[in-house]
Protein backbone atom coordinates (compact mmCIF):
# COMPACT_ATOMS: atom_id res chain seq x y z
CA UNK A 1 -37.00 65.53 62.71
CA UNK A 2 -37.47 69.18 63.57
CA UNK A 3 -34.69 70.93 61.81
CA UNK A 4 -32.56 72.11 64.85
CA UNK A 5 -32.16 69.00 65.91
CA UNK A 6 -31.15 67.88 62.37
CA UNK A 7 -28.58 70.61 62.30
CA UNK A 8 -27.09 70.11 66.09
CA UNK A 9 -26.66 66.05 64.89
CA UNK A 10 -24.94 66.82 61.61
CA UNK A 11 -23.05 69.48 63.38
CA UNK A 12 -21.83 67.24 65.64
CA UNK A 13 -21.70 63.95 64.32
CA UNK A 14 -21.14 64.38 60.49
CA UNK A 15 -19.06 67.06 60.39
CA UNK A 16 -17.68 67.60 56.53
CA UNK A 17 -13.83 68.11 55.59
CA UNK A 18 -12.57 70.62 53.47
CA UNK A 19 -12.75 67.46 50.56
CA UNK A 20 -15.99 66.92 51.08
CA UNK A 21 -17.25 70.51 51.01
CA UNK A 22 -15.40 71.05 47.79
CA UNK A 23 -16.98 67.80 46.30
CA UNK A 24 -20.57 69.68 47.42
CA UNK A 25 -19.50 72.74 46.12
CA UNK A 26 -18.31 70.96 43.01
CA UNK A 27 -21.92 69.60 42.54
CA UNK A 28 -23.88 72.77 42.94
CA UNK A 29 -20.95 74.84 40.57
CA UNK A 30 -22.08 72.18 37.82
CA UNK A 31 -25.99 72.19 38.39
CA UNK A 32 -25.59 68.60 38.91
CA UNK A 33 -29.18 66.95 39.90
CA UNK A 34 -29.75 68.32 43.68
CA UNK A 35 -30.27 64.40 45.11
CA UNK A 36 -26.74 63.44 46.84
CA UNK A 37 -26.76 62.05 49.96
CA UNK A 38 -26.60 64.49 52.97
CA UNK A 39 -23.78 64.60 55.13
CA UNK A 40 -25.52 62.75 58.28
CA UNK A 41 -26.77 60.06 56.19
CA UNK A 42 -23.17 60.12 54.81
CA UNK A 43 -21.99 59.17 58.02
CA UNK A 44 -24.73 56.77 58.90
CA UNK A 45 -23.97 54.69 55.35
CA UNK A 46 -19.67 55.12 56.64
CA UNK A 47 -20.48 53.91 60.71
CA UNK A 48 -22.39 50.53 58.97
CA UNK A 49 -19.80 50.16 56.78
CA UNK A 50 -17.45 49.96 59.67
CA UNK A 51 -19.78 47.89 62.17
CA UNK A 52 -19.52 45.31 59.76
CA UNK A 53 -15.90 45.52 58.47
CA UNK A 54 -17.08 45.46 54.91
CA UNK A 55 -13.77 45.67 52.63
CA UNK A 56 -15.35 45.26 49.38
CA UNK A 57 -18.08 47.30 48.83
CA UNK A 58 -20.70 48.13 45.86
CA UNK A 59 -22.57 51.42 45.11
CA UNK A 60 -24.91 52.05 42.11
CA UNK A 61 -25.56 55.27 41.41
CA UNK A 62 -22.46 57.41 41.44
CA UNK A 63 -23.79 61.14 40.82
CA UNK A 64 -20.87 63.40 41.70
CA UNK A 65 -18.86 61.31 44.09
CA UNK A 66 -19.85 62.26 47.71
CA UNK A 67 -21.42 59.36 49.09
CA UNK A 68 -18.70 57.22 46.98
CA UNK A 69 -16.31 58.87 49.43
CA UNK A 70 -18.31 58.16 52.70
CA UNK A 71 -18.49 54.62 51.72
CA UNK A 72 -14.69 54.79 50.59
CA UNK A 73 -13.37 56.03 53.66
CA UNK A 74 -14.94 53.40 55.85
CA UNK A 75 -12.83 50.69 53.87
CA UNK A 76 -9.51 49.19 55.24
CA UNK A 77 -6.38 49.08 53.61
CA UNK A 78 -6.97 46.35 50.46
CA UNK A 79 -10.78 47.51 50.29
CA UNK A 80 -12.70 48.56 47.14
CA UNK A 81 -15.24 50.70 46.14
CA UNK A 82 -16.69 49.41 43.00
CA UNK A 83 -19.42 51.85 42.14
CA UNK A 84 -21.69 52.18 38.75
CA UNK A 85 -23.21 55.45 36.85
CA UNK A 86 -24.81 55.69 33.80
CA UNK A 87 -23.86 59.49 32.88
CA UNK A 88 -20.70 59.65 31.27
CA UNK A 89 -20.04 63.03 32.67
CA UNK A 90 -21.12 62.27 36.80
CA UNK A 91 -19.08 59.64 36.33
CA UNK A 92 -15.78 61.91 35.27
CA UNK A 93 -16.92 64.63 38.34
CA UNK A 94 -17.08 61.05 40.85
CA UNK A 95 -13.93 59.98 39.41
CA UNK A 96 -12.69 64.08 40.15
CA UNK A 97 -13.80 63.93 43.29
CA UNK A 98 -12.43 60.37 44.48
CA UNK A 99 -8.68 61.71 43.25
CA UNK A 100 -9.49 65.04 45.15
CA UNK A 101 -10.12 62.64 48.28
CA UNK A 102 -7.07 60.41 48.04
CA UNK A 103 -8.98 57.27 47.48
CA UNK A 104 -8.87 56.32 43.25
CA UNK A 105 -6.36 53.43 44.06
CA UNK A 106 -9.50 52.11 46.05
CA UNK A 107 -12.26 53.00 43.84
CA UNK A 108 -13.26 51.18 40.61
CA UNK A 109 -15.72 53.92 38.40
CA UNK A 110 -17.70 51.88 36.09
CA UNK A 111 -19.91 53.80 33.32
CA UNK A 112 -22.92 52.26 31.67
CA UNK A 113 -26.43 51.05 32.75
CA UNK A 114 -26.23 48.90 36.11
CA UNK A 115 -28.57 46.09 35.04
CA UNK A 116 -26.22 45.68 32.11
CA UNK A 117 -22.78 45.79 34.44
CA UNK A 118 -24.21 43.75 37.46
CA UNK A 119 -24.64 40.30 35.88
CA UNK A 120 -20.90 40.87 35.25
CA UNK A 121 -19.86 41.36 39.00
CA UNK A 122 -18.55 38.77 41.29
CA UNK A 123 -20.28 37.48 44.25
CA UNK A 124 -19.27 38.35 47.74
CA UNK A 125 -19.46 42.13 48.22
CA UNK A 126 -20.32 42.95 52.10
CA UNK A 127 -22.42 45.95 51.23
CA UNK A 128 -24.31 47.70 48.28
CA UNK A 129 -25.56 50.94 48.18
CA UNK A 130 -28.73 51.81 46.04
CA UNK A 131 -29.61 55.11 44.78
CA UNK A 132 -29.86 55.01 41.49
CA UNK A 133 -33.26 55.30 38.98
CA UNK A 134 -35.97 54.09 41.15
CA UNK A 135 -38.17 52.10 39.09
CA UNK A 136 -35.47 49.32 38.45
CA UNK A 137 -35.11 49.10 42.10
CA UNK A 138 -36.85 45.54 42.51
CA UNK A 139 -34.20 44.29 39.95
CA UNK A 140 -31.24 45.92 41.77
CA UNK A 141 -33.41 44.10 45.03
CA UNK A 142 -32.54 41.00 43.69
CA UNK A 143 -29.20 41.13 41.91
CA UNK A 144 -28.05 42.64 45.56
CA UNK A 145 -29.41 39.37 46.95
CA UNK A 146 -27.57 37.60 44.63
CA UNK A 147 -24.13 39.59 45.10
CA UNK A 148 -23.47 40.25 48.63
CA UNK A 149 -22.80 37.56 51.38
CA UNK A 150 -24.60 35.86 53.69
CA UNK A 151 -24.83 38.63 56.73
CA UNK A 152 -23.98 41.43 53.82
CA UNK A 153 -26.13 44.73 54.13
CA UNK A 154 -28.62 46.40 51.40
CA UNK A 155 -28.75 49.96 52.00
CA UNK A 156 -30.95 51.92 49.63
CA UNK A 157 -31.81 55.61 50.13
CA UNK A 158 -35.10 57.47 49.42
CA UNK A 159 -37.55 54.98 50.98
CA UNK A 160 -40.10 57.83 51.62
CA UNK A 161 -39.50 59.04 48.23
CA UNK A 162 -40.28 62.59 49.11
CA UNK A 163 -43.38 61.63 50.27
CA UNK A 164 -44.92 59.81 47.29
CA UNK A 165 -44.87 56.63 48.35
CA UNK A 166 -47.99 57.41 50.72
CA UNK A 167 -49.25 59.67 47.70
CA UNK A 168 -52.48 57.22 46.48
CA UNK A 169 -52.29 59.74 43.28
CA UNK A 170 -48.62 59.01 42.67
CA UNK A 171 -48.22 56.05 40.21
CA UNK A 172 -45.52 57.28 38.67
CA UNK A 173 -43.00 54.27 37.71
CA UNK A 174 -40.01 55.58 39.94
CA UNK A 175 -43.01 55.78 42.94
CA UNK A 176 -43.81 52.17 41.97
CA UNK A 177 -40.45 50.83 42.12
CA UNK A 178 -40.02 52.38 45.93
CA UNK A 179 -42.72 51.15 46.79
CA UNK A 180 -41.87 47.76 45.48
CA UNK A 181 -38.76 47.84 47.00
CA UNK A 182 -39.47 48.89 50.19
CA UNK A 183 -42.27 46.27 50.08
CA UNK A 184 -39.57 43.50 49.34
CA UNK A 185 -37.38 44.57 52.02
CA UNK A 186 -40.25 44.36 54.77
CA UNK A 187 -41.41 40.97 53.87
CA UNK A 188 -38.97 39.00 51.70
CA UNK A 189 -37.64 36.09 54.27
CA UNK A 190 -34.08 36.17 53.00
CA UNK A 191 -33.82 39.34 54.33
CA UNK A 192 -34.31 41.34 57.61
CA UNK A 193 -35.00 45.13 57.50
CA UNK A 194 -35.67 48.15 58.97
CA UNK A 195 -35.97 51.84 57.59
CA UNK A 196 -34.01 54.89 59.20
CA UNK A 197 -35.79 57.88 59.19
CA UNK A 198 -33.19 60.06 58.56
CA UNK A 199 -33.94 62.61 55.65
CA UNK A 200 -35.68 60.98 53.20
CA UNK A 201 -35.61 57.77 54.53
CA UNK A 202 -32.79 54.85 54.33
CA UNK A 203 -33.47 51.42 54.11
CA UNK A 204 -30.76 49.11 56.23
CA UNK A 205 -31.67 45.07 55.57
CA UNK A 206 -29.63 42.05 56.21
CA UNK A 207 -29.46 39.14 53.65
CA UNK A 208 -29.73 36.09 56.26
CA UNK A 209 -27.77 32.59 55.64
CA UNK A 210 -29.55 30.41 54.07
């Protein structure tokens, strides 16, 4: 998208809050890895949250807390946010930032590696959010499948990959695993998907009833 158009849509339609600026600011203060979510994919992730009244809700991949709080704020009252990070310390700044926001009483931080904590989830969730490591993403593809519900969405950022997933000199294994992923999504029959083009691509599927 040229990038006046990208700024005139965020301007308008993802707009950040004083909380969400300071969770940004936050982030860049602590040299955190520069790979949150931006703030009109923020509000994409919050609008399908709310189109399909998701009230429990799973995220791996916490980083510093800012798309936890997109996703957070879409919930009702009674939803949770159960979202996963390996790193000790993003998980203390997420944890920071969801207080900042109003929202801990909703959010459940858990710290470890996700392929570990998954198997000990319950089934059910309405929506999970991947972006995480990228090479495990065909794993996370299929535990996802096997916790949300039947008309539940997979949402998984980074489908482009910055460009390496059309990069024939790019084997890397995080390039692998996006391109495994976004090869699942396009042709596994339990689900039905599409890909967003916004920023670096977001992948939206549907897990159909069986």
């Amino acid at each position: 998208m040229d990038e006046r158009l990208a700024r005139y849509a965020t301007e308008l339609f993802a707009v950040e809050d004083a909380t969400l600026l300071s969770i940004r600011a936050r982030h860049e203060a602590l040299r955190l890895p520069p790979i949150q979510i931006s703030a009109d994919e923020g509000k994409l992730l919050h609008v399908l949250l709310r189109a399909v009244g998701a009230t429990r809700v799973l995220e791996v991949g916490s980083l510093a807390g800012y798309s936890g709080v997109w996703l957070a704020r879409a919930l009702p009252p009674g939803g949770r946010l159960t979202t996963i990070e390996k790193d000790p310390r993003h998980a203390g700044v997420a944890r920071q930032a969801f207080a900042d926001a109003g929202l801990a009483a909703r959010v459940d931080v858990l710290e470890g590696n996700a392929l570990d904590l998954l198997s000990t989830l319950a089934p059910g969730f309405d929506a999970i959010f991947l972006d995480a490591d990228k090479a495990s993403l065909p794993q996370y593809f299929e535990w996802s499948l096997t916790l949300l519900r039947d008309g539940g969405l997979l949402l998984c950022d980074n489908a482009f990959y910055h460009g390496s997933v059309v990069d024939p000199a790019d084997q890397s294994p995080d390039t692998a695993g996006v391109r495994a992923f976004n090869l699942l999504a396009a042709t596994d029959p339990r689900v039905v998907s599409a890909v967003v083009p916004i920023r670096d691509g977001l992948v939206v599927a549907v897990k159909l009833a069986r």
